[in-house]
C-alpha atoms as a PDB file:
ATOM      1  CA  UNK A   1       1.329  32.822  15.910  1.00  0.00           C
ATOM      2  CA  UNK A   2       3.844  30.154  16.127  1.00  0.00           C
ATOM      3  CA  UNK A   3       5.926  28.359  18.659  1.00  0.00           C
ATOM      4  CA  UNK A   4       9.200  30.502  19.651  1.00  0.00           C
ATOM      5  CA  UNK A   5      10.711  27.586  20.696  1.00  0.00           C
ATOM      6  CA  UNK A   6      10.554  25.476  17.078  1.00  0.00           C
ATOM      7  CA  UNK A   7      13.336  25.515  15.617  1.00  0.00           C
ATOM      8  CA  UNK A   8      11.505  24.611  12.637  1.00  0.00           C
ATOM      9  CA  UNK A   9       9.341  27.901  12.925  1.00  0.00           C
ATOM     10  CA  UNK A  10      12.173  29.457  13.384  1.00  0.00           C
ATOM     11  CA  UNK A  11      14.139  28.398  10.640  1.00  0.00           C
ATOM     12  CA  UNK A  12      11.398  28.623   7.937  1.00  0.00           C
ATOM     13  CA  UNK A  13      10.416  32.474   8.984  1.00  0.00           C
ATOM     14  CA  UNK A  14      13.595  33.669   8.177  1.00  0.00           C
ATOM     15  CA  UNK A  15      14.258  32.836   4.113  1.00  0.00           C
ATOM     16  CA  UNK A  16      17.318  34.732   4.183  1.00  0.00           C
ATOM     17  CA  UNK A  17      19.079  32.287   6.870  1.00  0.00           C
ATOM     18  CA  UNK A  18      19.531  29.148   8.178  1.00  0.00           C
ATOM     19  CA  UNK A  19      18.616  29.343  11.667  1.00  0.00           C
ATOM     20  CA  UNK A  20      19.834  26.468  14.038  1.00  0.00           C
ATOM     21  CA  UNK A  21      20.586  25.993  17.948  1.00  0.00           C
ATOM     22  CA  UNK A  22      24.276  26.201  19.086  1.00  0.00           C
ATOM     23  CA  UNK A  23      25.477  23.672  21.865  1.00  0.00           C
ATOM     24  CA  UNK A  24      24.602  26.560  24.371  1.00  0.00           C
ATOM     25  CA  UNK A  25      21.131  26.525  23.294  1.00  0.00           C
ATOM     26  CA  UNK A  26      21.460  30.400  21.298  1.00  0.00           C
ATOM     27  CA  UNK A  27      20.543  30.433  17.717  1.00  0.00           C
ATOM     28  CA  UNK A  28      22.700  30.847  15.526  1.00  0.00           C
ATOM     29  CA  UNK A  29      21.807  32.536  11.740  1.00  0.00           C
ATOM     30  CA  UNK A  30      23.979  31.140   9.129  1.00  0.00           C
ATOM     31  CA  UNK A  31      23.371  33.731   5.758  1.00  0.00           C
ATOM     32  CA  UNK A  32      24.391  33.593   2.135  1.00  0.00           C
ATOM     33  CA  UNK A  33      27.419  35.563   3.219  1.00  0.00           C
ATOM     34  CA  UNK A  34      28.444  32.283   5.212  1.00  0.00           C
ATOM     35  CA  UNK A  35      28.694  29.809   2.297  1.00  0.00           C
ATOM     36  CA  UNK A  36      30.726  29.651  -1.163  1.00  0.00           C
ATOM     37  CA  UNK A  37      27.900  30.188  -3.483  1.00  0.00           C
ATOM     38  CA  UNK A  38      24.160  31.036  -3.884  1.00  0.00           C
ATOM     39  CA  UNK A  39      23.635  27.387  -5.031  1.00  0.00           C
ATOM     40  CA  UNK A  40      25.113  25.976  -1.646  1.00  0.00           C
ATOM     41  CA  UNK A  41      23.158  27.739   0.590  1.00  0.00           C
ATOM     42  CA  UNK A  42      19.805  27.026  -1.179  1.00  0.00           C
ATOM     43  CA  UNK A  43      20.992  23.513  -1.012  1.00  0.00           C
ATOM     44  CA  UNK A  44      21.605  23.848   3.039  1.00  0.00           C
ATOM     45  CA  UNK A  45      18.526  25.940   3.442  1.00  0.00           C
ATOM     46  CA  UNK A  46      16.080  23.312   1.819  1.00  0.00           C
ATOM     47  CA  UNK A  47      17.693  20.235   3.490  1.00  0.00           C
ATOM     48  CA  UNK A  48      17.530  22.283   6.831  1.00  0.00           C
ATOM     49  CA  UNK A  49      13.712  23.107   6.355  1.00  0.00           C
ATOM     50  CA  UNK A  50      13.129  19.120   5.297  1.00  0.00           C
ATOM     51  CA  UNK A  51      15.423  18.250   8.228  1.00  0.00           C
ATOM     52  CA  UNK A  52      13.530  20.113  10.618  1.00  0.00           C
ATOM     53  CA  UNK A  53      10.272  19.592   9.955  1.00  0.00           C
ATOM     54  CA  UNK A  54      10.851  15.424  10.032  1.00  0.00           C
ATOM     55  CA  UNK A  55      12.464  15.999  12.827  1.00  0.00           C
ATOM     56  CA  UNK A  56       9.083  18.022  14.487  1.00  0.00           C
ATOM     57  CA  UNK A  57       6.876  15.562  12.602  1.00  0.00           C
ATOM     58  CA  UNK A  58       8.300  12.818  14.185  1.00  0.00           C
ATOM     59  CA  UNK A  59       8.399  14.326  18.149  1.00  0.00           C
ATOM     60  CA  UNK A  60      11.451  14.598  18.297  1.00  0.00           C
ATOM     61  CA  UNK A  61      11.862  18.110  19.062  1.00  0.00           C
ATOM     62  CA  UNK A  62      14.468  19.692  20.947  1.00  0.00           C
ATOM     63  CA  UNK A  63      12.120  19.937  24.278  1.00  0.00           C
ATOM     64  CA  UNK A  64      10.877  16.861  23.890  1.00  0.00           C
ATOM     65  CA  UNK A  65      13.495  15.157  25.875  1.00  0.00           C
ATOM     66  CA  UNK A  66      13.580  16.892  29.076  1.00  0.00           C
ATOM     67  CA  UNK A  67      16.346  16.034  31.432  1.00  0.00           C
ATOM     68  CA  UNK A  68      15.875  16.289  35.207  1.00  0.00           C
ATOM     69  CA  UNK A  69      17.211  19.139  37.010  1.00  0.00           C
ATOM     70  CA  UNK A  70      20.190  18.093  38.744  1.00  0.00           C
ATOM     71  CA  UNK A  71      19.799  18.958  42.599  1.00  0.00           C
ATOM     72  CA  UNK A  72      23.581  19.343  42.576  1.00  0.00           C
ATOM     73  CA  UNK A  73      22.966  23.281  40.717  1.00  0.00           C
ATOM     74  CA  UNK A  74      22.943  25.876  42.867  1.00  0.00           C
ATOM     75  CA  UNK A  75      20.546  29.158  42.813  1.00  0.00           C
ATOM     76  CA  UNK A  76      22.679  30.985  40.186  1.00  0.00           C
ATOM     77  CA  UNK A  77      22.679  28.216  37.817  1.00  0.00           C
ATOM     78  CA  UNK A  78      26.270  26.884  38.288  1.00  0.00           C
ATOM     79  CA  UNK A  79      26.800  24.018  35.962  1.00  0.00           C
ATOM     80  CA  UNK A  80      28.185  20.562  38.197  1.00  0.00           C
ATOM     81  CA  UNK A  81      31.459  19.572  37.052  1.00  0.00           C
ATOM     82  CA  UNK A  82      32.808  17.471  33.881  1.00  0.00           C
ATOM     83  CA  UNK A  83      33.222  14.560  36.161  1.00  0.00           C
ATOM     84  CA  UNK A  84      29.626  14.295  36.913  1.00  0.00           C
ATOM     85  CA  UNK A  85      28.721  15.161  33.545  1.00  0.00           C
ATOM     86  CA  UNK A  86      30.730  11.644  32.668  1.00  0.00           C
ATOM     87  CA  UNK A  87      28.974   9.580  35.049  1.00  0.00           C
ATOM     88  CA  UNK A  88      26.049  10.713  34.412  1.00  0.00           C
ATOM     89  CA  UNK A  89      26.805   9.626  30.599  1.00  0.00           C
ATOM     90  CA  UNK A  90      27.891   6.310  32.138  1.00  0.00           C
ATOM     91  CA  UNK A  91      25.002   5.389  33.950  1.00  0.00           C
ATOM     92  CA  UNK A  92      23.133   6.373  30.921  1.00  0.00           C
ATOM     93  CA  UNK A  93      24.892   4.474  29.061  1.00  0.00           C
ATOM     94  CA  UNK A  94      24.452   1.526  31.206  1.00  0.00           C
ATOM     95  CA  UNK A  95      20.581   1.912  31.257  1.00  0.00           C
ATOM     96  CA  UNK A  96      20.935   1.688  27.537  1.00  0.00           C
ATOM     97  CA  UNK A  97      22.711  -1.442  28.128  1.00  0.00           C
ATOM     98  CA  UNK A  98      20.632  -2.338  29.533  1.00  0.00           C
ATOM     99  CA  UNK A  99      17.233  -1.644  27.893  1.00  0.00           C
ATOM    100  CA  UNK A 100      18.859  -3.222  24.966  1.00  0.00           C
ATOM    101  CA  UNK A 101      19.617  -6.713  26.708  1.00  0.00           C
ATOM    102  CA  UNK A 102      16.044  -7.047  27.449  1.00  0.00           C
ATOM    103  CA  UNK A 103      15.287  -6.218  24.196  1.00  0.00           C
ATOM    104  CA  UNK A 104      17.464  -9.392  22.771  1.00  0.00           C
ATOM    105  CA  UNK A 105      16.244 -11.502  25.391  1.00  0.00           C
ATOM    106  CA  UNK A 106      12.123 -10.103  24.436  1.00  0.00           C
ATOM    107  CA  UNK A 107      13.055 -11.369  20.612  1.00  0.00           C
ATOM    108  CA  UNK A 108      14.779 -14.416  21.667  1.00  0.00           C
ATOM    109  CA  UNK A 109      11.725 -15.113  23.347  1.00  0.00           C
ATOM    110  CA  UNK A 110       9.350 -14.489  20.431  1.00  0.00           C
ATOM    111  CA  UNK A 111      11.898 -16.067  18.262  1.00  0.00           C
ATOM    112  CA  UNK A 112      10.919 -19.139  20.299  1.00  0.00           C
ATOM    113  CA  UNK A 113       7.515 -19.443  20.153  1.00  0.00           C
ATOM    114  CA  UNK A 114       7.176 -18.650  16.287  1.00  0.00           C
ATOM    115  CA  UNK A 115       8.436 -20.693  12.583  1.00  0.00           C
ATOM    116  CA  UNK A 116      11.156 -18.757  11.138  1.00  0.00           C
ATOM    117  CA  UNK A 117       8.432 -17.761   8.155  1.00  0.00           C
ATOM    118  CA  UNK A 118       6.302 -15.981  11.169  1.00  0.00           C
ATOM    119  CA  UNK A 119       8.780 -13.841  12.856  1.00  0.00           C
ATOM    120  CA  UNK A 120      10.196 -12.992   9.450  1.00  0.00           C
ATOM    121  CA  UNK A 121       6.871 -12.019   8.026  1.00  0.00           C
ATOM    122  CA  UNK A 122       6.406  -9.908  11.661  1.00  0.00           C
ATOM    123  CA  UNK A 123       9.585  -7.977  11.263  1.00  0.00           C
ATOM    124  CA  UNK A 124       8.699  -6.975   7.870  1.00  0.00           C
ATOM    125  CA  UNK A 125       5.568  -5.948   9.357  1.00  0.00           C
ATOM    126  CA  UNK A 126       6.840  -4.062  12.454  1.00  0.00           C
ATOM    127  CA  UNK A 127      10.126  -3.361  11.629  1.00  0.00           C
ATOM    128  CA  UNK A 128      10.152  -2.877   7.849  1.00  0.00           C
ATOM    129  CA  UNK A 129       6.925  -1.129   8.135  1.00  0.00           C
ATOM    130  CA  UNK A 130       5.473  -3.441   5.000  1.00  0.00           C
ATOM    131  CA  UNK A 131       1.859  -3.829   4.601  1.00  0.00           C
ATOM    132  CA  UNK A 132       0.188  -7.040   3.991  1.00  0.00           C
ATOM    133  CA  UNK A 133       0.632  -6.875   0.498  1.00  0.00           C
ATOM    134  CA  UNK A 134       4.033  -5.763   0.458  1.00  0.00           C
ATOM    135  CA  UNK A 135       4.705  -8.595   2.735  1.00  0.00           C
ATOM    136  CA  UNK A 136       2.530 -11.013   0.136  1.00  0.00           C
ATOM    137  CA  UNK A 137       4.102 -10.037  -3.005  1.00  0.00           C
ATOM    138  CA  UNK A 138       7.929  -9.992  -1.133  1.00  0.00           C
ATOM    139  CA  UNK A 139       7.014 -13.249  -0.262  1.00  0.00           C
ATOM    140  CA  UNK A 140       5.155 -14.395  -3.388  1.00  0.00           C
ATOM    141  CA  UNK A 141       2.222 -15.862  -1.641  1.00  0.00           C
ATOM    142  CA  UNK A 142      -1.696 -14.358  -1.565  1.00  0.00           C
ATOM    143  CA  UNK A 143      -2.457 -11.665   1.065  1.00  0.00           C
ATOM    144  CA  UNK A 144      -4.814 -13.996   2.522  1.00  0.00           C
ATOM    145  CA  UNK A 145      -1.997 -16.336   3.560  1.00  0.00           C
ATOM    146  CA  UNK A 146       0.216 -13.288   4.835  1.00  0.00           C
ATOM    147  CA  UNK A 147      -2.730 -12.326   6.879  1.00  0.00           C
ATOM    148  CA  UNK A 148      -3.642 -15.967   8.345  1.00  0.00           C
ATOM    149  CA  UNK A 149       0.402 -16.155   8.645  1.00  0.00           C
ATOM    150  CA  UNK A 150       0.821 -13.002  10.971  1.00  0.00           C
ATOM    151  CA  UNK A 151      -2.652 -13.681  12.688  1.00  0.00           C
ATOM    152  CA  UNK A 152      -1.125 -16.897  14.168  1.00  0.00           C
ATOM    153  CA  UNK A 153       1.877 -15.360  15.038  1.00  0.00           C
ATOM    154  CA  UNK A 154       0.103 -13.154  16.756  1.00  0.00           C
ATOM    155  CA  UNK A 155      -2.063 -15.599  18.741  1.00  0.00           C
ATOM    156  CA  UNK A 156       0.988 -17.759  19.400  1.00  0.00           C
ATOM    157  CA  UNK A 157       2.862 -14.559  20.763  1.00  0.00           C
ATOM    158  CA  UNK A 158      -0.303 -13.363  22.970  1.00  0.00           C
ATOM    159  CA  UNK A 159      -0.165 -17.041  24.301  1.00  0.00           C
ATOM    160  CA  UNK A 160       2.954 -17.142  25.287  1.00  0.00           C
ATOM    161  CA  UNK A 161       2.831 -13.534  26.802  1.00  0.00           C
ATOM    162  CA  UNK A 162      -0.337 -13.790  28.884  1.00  0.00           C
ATOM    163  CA  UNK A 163      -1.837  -9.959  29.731  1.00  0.00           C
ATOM    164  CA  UNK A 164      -0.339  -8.732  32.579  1.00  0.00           C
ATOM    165  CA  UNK A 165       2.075 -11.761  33.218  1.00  0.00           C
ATOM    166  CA  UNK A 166       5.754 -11.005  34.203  1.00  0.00           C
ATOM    167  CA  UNK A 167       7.438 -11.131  30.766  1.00  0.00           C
ATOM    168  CA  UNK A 168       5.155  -8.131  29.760  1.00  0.00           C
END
């Protein structure tokens, strides 16, 4: 059995298309006939199947993000207008803003209590995704050092963000 709603399912049961949602949510089954060559569509057809399962792997399905139901619908499913459509895109947008201003203030802060070799050395662990001795060898020290290094940047940032204080 699989899930009816994976695209990923659906796309890798059918070899003979590429199967992907439209913008009104129908699937749509693009087939050899629909490209120039053979070649082409085995190219689309393996990058879809890649595409979709990272894109499952990672949780970031299509019904993963749920949106609210708007109470502005009424009971035969009438869609609200374009104008509320664009403020609701503006006040998302906003919250974005939003979200990412408190983000650059949250670094500025950690910028603050940590040497330029410690917050560098974090972001290659956190951001980068490096391991220690990635981070060791980029930096052409032992891993012990790396380690000690983070490990006090990580004390230094758990001091200056006390468990359940405000800037949490």
């Amino acid at each position: 059995m699989f899930d009816a709603k994976s695209d990923f399912a659906l796309n890798k049961l059918d070899r003979d298309a590429i199967v992907c949602r439209s913008v009104t949510g129908v699937h749509i089954r693009l087939t050899r006939e629909d490209f120039a060559s053979e070649e082409e569509f085995l190219r689309w057809k393996v990058w879809s199947d890649g595409d979709y399962y990272d894109t499952e792997k990672d949780g970031r399905g299509f019904y993963d993000y749920g949106l609210p139901l708007d109470p502005r619908v009424d009971k035969l499913g009438a869609v609200p207008s374009i104008e509320a459509d664009i403020l609701a895109a503006l006040d998302a947008a906003e919250a974005s803003a939003e979200q990412a201003r408190r983000t650059a203030s949250l670094i500025e802060q950690i910028k603050s209590c940590l040497t330029g070799t410690q917050y560098r050395r974090l972001r290659m662990l956190y951001a980068r995704k490096m391991n220690v001795t990635a981070i060791a060898k980029a930096e052409g020290i032992s891993k012990a050092s790396a380690s000690r290094s983070i490990s006090a940047a990580l004390k230094n940032i758990s001091a200056f963000f006390p468990e359940g204080g405000e800037n949490r």
